[in-house]
Protein backbone atom coordinates (compact mmCIF):
# COMPACT_ATOMS: atom_id res chain seq x y z
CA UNK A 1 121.51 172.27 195.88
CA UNK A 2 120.71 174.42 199.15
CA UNK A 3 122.33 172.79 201.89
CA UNK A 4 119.17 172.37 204.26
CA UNK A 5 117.74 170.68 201.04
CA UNK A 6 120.79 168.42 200.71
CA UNK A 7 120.96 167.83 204.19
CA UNK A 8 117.31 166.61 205.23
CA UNK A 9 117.64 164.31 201.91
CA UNK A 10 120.44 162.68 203.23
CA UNK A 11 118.61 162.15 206.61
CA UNK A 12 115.85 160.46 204.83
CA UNK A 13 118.76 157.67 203.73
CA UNK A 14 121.01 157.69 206.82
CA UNK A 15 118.84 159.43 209.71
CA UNK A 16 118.61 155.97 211.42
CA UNK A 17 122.41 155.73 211.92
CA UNK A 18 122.38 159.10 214.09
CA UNK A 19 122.11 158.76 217.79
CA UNK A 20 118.37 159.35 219.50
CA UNK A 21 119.48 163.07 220.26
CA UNK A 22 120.85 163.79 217.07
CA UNK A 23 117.76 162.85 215.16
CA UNK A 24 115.90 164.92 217.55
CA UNK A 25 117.67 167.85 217.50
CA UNK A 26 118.05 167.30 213.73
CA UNK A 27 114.65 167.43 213.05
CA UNK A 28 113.81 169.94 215.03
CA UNK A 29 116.25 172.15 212.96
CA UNK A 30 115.56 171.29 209.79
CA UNK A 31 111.87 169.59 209.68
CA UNK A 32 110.42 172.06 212.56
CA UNK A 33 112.60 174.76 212.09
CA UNK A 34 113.29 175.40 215.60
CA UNK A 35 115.99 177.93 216.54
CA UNK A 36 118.84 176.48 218.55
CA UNK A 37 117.12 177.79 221.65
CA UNK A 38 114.14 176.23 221.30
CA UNK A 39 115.56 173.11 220.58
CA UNK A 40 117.81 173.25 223.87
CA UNK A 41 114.47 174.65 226.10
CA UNK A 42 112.88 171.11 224.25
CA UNK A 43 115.56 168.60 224.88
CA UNK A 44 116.84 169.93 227.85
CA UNK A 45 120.70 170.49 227.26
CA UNK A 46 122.96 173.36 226.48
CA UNK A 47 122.55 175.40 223.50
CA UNK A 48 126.19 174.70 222.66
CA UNK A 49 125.17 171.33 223.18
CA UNK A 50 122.30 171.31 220.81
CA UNK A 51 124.44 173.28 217.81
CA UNK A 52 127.43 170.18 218.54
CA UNK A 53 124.98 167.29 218.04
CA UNK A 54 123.36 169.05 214.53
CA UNK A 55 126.93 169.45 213.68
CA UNK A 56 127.88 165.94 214.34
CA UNK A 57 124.74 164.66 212.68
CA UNK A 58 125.66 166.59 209.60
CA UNK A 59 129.35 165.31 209.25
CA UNK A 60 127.91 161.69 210.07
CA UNK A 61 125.46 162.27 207.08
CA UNK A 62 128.16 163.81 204.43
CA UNK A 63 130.40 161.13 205.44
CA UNK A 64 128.20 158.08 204.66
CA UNK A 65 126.82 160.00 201.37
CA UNK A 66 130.48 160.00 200.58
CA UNK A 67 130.99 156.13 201.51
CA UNK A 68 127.53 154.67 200.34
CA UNK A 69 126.61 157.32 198.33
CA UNK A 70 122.85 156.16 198.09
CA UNK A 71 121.34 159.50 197.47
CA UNK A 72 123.58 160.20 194.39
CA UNK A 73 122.65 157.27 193.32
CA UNK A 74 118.74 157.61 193.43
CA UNK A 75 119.36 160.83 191.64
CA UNK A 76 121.25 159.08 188.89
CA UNK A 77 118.64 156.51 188.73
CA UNK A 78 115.98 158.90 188.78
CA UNK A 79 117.55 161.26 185.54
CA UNK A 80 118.05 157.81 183.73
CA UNK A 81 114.51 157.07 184.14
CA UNK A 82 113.16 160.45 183.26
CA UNK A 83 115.35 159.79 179.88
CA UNK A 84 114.31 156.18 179.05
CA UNK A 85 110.24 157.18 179.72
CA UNK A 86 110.25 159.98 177.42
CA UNK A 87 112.43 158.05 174.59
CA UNK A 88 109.70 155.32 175.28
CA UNK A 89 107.23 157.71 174.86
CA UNK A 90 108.31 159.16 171.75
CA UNK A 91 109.12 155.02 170.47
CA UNK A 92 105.22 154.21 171.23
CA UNK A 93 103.90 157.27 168.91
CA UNK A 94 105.67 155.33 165.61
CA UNK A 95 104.01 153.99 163.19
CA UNK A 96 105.62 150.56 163.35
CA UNK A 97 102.84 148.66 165.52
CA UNK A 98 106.40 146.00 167.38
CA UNK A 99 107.82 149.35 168.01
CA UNK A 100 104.68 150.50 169.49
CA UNK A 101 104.12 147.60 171.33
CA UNK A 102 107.92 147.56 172.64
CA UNK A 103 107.54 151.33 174.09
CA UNK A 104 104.68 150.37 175.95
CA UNK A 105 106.63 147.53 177.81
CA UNK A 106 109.33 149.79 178.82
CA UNK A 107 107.07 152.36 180.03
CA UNK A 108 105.62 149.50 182.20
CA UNK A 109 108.43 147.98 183.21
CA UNK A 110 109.97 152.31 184.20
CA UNK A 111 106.97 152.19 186.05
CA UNK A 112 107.34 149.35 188.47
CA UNK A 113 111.10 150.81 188.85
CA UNK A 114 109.74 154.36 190.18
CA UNK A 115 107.99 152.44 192.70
């Protein structure tokens, strides 16, 4: 997975940990896709400065993927999902009327998980 990808998916689960700054400069990296520059001209510090607290916001991120690992998770839940709907769906196009009836509850119950 592209890193900026990976990265502003793992600030969805953990951005709230970072310091103010660092979820500033963050997501004026990735989500406004500022240059370093810019970001320093908008926050006021250093450009060294701004490239230390993206770095340190990325490292904080990796390391509570690697600790919590919530996004890996979601993933996993997700592809598990995607699997048991369209097994579901093939179960409610039998024949057998129970089976029928079955699929349909575990196509209800998939959907109240996606949500």
């Amino acid at each position: 997975m592209k890193d900026s990808v990976n990265m502003t998916l793992l600030y969805d689960y953990y951005g709230q940990l970072l310091t103010d700054k660092q979820r500033e400069c963050f997501d004026l990296y990735y989500n406004q896709d500022y240059s370093l520059a810019e970001i320093a001209a908008e926050v006021g510090i250093s450009r060294q400065g701004v490239h230390d607290s993206i770095a340190r916001a990325e490292t904080m991120l990796r390391h509570m993927e690697e600790k919590l690992g919530c996004r890996c998770r979601e993933e996993q839940l997700q592809k598990a999902l995607a699997l048991i709907c369209d097994a579901a769906g093939q179960l409610s196009q039998s024949d057998d009327a129970k089976t029928r009836s079955l699929a349909g509850d575990i196509l209800r119950a998939a959907d109240t998980i996606k949500e």
